[in-house]
Structure formats: structure tokens, C-alpha cells
N, C-alpha and C. Protein backbone atom coordinates (compact mmCIF):
# COMPACT_ATOMS: atom_id res chain seq x y z
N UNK A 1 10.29 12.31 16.14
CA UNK A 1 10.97 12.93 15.03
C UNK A 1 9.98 13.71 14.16
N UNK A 2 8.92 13.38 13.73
CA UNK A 2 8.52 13.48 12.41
C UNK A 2 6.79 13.96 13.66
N UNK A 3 6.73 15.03 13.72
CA UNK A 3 5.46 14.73 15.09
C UNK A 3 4.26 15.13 14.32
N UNK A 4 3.68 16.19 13.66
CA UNK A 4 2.66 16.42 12.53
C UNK A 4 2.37 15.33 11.71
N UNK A 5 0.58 15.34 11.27
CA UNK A 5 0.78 14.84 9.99
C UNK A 5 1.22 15.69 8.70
N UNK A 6 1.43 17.18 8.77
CA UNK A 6 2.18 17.53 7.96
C UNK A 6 3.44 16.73 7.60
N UNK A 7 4.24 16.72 9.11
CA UNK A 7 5.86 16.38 8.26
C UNK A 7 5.96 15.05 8.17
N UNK A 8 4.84 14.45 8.49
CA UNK A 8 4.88 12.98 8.12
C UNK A 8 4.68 13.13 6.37
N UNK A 9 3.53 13.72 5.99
CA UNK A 9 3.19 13.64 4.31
C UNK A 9 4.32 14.65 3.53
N UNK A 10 5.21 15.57 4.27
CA UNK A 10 6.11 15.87 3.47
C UNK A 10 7.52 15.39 3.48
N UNK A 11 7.51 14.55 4.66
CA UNK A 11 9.12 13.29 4.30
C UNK A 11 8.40 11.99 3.81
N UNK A 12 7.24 11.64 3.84
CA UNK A 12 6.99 10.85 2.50
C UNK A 12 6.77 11.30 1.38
N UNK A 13 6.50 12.42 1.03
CA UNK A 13 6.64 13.19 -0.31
C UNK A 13 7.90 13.04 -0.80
N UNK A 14 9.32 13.26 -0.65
CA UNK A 14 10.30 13.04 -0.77
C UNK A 14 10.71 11.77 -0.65
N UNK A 15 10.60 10.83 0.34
CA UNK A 15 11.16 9.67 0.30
C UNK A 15 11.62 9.13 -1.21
N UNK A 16 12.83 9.02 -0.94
CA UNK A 16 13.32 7.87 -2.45
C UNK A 16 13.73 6.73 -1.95
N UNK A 17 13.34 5.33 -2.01
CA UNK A 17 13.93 4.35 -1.81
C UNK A 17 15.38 4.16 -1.99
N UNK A 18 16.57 3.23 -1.59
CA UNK A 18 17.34 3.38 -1.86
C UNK A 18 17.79 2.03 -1.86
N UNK A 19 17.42 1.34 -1.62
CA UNK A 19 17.66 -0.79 -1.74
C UNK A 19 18.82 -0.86 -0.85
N UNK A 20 18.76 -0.20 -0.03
CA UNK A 20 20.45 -0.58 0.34
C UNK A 20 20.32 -1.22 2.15
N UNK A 21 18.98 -1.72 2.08
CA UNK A 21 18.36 -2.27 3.35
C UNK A 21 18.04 -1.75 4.80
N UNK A 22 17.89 -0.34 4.13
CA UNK A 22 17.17 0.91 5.44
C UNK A 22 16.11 1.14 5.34
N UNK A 23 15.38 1.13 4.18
CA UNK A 23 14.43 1.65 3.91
C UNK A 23 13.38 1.41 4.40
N UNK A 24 12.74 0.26 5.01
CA UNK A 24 12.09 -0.23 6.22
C UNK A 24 11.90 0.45 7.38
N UNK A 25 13.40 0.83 7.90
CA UNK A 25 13.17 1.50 9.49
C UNK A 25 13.04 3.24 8.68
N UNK A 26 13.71 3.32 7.61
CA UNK A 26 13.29 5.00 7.56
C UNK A 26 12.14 5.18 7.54
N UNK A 27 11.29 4.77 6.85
CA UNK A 27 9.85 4.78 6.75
C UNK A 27 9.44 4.65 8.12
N UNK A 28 10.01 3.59 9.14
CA UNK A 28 9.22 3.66 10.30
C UNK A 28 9.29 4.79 11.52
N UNK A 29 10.78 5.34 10.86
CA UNK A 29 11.50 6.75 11.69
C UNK A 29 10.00 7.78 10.62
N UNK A 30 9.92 7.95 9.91
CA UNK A 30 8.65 8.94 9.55
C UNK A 30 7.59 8.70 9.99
N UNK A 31 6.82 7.65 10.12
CA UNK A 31 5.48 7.40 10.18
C UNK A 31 5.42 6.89 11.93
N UNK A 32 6.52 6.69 12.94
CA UNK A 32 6.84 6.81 14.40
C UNK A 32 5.63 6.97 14.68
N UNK A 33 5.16 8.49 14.48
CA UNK A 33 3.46 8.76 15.70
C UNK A 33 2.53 9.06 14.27
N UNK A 34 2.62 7.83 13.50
CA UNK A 34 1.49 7.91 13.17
C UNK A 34 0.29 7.50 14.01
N UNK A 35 0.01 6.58 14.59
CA UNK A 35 -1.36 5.89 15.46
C UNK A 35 -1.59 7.42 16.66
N UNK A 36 -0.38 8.01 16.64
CA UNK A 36 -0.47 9.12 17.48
C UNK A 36 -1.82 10.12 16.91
N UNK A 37 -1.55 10.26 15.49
CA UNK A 37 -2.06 11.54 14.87
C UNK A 37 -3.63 11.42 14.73
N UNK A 38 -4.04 12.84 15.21
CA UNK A 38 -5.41 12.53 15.01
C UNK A 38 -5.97 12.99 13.58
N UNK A 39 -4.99 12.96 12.70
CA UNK A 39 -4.78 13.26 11.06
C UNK A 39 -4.47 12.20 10.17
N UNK A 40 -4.57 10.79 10.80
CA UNK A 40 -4.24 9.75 10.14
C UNK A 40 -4.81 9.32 8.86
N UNK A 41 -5.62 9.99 8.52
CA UNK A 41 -6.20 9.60 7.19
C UNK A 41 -5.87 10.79 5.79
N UNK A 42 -5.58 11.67 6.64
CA UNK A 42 -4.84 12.53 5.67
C UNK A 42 -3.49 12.19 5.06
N UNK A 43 -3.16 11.31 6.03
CA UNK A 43 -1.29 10.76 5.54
C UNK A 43 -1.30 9.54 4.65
N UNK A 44 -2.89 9.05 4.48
CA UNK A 44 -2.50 7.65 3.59
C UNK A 44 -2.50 8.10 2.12
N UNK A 45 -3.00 9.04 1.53
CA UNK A 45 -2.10 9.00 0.17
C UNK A 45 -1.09 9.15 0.13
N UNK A 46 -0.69 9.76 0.78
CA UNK A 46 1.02 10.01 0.69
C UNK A 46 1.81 8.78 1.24
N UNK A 47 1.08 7.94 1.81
CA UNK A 47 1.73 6.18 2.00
C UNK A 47 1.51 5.72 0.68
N UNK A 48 0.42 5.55 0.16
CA UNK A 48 0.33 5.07 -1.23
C UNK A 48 1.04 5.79 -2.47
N UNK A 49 1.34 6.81 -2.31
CA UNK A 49 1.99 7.19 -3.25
C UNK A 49 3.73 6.91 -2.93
N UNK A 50 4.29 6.48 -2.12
CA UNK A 50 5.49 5.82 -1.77
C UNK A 50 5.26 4.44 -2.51
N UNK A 51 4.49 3.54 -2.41
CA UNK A 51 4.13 2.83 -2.91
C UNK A 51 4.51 2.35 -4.36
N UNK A 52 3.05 3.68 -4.89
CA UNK A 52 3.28 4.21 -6.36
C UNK A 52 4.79 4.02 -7.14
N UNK A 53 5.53 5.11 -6.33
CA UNK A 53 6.86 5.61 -6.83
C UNK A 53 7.51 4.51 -6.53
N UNK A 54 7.41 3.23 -5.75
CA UNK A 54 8.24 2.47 -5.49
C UNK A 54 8.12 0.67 -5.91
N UNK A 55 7.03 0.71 -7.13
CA UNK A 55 6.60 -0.76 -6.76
C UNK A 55 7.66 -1.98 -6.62
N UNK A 56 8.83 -1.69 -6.75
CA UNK A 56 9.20 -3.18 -7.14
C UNK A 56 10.24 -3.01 -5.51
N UNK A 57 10.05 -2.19 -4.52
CA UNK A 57 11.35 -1.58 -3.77
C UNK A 57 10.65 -2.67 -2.64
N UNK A 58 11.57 -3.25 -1.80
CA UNK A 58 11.29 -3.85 -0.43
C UNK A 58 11.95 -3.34 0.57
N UNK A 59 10.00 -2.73 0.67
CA UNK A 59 9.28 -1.15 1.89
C UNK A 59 9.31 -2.51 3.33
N UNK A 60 9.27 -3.49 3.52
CA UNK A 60 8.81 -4.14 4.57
C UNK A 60 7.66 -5.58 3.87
N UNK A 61 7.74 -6.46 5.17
CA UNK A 61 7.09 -7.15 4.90
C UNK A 61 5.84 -7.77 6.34
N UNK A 62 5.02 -6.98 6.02
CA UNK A 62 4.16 -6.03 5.47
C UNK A 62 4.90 -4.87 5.25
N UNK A 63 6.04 -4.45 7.16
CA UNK A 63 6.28 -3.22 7.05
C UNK A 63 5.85 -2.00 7.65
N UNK A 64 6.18 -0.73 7.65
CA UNK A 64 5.48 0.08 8.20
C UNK A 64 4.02 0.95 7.28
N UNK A 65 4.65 0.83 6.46
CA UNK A 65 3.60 1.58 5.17
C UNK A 65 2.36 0.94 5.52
N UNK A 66 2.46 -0.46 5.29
CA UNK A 66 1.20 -1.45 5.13
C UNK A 66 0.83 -1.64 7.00
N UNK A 67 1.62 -1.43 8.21
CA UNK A 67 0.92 -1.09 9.32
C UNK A 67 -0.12 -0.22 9.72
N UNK A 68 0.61 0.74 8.87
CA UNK A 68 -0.03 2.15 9.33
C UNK A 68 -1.13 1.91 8.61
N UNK A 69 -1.45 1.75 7.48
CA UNK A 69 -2.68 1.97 6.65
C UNK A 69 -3.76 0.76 7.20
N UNK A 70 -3.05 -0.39 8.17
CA UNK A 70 -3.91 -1.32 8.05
C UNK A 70 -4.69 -1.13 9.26
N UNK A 71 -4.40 0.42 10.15
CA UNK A 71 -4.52 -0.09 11.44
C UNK A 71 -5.79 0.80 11.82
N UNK A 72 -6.09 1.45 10.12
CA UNK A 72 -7.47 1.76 10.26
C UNK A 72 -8.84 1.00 9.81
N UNK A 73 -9.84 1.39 10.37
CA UNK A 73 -10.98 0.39 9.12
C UNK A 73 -10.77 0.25 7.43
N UNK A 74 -11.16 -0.90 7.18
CA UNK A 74 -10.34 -0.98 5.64
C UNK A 74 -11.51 0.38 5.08
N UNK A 75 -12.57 1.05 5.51
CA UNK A 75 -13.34 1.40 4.74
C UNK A 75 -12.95 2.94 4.64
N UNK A 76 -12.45 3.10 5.78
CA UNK A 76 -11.78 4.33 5.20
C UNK A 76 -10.20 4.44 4.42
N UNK A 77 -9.42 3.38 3.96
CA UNK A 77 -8.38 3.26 2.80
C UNK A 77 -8.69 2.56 1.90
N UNK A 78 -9.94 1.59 1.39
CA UNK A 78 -9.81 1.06 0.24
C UNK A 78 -9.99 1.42 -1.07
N UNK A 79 -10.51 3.06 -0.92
CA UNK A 79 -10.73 3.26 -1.85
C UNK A 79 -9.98 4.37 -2.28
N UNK A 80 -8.35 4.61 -1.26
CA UNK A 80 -7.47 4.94 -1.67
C UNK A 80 -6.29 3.19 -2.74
N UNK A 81 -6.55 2.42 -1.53
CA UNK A 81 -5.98 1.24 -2.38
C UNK A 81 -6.53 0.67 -3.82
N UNK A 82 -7.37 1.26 -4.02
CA UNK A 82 -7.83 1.02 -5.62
C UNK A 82 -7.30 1.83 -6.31
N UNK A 83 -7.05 2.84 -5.89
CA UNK A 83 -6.82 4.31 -7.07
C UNK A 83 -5.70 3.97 -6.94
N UNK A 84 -4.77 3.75 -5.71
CA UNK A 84 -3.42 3.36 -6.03
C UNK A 84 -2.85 1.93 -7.25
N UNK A 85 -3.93 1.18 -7.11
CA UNK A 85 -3.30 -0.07 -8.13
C UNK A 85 -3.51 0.38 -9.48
N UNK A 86 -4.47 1.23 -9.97
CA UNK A 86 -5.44 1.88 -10.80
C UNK A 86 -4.06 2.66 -11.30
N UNK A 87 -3.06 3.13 -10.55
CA UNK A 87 -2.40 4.33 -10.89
C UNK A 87 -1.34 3.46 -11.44
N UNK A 88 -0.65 2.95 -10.06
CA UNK A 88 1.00 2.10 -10.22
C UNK A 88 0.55 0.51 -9.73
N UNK A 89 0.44 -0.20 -10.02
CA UNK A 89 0.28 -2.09 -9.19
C UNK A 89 1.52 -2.11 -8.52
N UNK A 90 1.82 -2.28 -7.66
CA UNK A 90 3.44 -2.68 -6.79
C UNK A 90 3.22 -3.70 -6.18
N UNK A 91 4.35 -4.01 -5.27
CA UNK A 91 4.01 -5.48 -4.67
C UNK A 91 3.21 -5.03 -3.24
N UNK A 92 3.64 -3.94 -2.68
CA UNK A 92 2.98 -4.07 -1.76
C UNK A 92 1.22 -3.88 -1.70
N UNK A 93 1.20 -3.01 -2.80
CA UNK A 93 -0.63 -2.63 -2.48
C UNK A 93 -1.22 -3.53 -3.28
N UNK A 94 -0.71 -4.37 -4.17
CA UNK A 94 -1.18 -5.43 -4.38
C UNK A 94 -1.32 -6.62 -3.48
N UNK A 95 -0.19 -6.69 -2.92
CA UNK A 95 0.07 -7.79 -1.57
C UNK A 95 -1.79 -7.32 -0.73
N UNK A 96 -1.38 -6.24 -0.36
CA UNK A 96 -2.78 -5.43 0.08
C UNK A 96 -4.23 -5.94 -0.13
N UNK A 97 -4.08 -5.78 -1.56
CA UNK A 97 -5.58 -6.32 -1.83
C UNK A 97 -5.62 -7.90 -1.63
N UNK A 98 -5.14 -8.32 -1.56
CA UNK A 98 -4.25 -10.12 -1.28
C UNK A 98 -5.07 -9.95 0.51
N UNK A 99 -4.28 -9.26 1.36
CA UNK A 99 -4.74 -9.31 2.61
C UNK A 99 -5.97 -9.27 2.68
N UNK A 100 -6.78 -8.15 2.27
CA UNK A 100 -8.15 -8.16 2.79
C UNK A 100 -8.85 -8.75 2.40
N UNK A 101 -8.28 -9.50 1.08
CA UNK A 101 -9.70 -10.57 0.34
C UNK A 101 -9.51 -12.19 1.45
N UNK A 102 -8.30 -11.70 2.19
CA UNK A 102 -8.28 -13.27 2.84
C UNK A 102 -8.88 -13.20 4.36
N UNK A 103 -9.20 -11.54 4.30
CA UNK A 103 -10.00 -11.64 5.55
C UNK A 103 -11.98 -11.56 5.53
N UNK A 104 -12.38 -12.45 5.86
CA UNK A 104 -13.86 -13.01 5.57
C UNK A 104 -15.26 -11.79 5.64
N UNK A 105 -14.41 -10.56 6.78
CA UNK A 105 -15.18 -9.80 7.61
C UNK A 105 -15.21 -8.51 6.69
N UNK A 106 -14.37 -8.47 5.66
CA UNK A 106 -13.95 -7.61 4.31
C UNK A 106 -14.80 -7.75 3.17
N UNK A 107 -16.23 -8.37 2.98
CA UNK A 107 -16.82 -9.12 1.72
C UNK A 107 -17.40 -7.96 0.99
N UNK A 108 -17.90 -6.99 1.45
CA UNK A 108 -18.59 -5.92 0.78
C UNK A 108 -17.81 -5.36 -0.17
N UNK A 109 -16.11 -5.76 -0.06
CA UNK A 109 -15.39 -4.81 -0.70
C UNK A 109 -14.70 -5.81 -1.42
N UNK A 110 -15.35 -7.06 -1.48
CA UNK A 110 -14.56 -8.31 -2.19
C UNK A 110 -14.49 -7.90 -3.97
N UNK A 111 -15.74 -7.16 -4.22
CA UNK A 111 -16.07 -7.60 -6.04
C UNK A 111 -15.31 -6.42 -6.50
N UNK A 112 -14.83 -5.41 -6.07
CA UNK A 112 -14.04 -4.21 -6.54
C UNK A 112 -13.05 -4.54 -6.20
N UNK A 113 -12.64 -5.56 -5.31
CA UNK A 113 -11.20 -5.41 -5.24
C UNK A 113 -10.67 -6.93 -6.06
N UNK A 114 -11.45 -7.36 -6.29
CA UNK A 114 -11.23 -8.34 -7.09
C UNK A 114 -11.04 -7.92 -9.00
N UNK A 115 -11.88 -7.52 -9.02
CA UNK A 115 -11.75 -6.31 -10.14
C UNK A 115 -10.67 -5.44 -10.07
N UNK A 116 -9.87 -5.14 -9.36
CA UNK A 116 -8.88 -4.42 -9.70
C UNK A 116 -7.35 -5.56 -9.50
N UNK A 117 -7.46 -6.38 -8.97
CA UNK A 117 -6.61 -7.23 -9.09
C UNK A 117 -6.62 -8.09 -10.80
N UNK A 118 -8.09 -8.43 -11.59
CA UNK A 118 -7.71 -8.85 -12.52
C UNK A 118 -7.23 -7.69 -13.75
N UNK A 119 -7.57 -6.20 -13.08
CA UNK A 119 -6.57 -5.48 -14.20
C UNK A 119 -4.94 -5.01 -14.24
N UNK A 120 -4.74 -5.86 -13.06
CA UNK A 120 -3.35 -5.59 -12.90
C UNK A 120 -2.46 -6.21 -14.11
N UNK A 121 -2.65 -7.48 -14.86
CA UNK A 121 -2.57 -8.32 -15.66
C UNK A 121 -2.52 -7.27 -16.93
N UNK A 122 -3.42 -6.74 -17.13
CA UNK A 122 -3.23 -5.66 -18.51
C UNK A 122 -2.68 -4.21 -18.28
N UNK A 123 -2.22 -3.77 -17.06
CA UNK A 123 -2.05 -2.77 -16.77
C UNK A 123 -0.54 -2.29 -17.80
N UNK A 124 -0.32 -0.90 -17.59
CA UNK A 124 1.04 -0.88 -18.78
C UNK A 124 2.38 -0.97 -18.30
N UNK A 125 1.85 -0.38 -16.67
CA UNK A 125 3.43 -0.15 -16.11
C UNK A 125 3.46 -1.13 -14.81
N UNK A 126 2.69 -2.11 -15.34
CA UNK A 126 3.01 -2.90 -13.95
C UNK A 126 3.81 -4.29 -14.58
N UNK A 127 4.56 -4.16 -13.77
CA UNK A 127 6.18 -5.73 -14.04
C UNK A 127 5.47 -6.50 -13.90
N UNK A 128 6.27 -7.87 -15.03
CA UNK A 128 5.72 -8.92 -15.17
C UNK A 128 6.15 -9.93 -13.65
N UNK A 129 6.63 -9.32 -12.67
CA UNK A 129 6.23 -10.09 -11.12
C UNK A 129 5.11 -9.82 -10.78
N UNK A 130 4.88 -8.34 -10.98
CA UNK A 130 3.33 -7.92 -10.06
C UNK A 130 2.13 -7.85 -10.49
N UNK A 131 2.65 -8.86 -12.14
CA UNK A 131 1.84 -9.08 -13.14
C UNK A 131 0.97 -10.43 -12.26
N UNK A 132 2.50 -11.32 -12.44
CA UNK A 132 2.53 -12.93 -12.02
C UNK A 132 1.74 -13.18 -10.33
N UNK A 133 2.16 -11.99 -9.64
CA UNK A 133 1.78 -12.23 -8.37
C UNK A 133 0.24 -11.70 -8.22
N UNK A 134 -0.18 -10.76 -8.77
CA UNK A 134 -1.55 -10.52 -9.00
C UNK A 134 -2.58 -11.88 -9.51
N UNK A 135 -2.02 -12.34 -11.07
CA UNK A 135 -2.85 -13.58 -11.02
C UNK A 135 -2.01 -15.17 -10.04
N UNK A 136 -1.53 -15.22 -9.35
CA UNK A 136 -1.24 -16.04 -8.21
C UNK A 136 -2.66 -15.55 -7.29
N UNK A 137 -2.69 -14.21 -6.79
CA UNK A 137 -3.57 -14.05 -5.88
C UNK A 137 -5.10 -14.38 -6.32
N UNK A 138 -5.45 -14.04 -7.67
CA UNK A 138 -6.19 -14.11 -8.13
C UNK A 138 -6.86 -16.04 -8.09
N UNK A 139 -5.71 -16.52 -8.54
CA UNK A 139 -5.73 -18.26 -8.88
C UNK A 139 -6.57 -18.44 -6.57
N UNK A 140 -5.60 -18.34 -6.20
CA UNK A 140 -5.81 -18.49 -4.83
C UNK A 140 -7.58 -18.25 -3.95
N UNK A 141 -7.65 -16.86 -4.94
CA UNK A 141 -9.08 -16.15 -4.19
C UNK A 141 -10.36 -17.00 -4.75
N UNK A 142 -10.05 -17.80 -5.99
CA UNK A 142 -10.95 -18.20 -6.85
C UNK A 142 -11.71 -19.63 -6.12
């Protein structure tokens, strides 16, 4: 469907969630050949910014959003996943930083991402779930 990483980053540009329990496979009908593209790193802001626009929406669990981004080295997205919590905290890219602090082989990138999980807590536009679930992760990592 969706065969570029162009029209992959411009039907996630548009994407609006819609809660009405599609929104999972639409995302996965866009992002289809992502592992295909040899542009895959050009399409993860525009995953994170779905994100952004969507924190409280259930994208998947993980999902496709959080496949695609995970299925590169964390070192080339984490420092899109900071700017994203930095911007909007949601559940998923918070869930995010949750994943990689629980993986051991991730440590270089432990003290920044730990740091951005305890500003989720003061952040302005982040809900008091992704408030609560940030310091949960936090209580956990400690």
C-alpha cells in the first residue's frame, strides 16, 4: 500500500486516531514495508510525532509504531525518543523508555533516559496517568 518512505511519513502526517479499535492495524496498513525501506530512519519522527499528537490513544501494545522504531539500534532513535517525551510524554514513548532501561545491553543511554522519565512528573501537558506511569517506571528502575 503505502511503498515509499515518503508516503509512509505523509499518511502518518495525517493520521488522526480515532478510538474506535482500528487504529492498530491502520498504522500497520502504513508502516507494512517499513523493514522494507532503505529510508527507515527518516520515517521515525513522523512515528513519534503520531505519538506526540496521540498520547493517551491505544496505538498497540507495543504495536506497530513501537515495532518499527524498535527494530532499529536503539542508538539511532533514542535521541529522537527524548525529544519526543521532551515535547508530548504519552503512554507509548514513555512505555519506550520503560523498555530499554529494562534491557541491560542499553546502559550508556540509561542516565538520559532516566532523566527524562523523572521530568515527565513536572511536565505541563502530560496526564496525570503518564504522570503516574512514568514514576511507576521510575519506582521499578530504582
Amino acid at each position: 500500500m503505502f511503498q515509499s518512505a515518503n508516503d509512509m511519513i505523509a499518511a502518518l502526517d495525517v493520521f488522526v486516531a480515532k478510538g474506535d479499535g482500528r487504529d492498530e492495524q491502520s498504522l500497520g496498513d502504513i508502516l507494512e514495508r517499513f523493514d522494507e525501506s532503505p529510508e527507515r530512519g527518516r520515517i521515525v519522527p513522523a512515528i513519534f510525532a503520531v505519538m506526540e499528537r496521540h498520547p493517551e490513544a491505544d496505538l498497540g501494545s507495543p504495536g506497530p509504531l513501537v515495532h518499527c522504531v524498535e527494530s532499529l539500534p536503539v542508538g539511532d532513535f533514542v535521541s529522537f525518543l527524548r525529544a519526543s517525551i521532551q515535547s508530548q510524554p504519552g503512554q507509548l514513548n514513555v512505555w519506550m523508555v520503560n523498555r530499554i532501561l529494562n534491557s541491560p545491553s542499553h546502559v550508556e543511554h540509561r542516565m538520559a533516559l532516566l532523566a527524562a522519565l523523572r521530568a515527565v512528573s513536572h511536565h505541563p501537558r502530560a496526564s496525570t496517568t503518564v504522570k503516574a506511569m512514568a514514576q511507576r517506571f521510575l519506582t521499578k528502575q530504582a
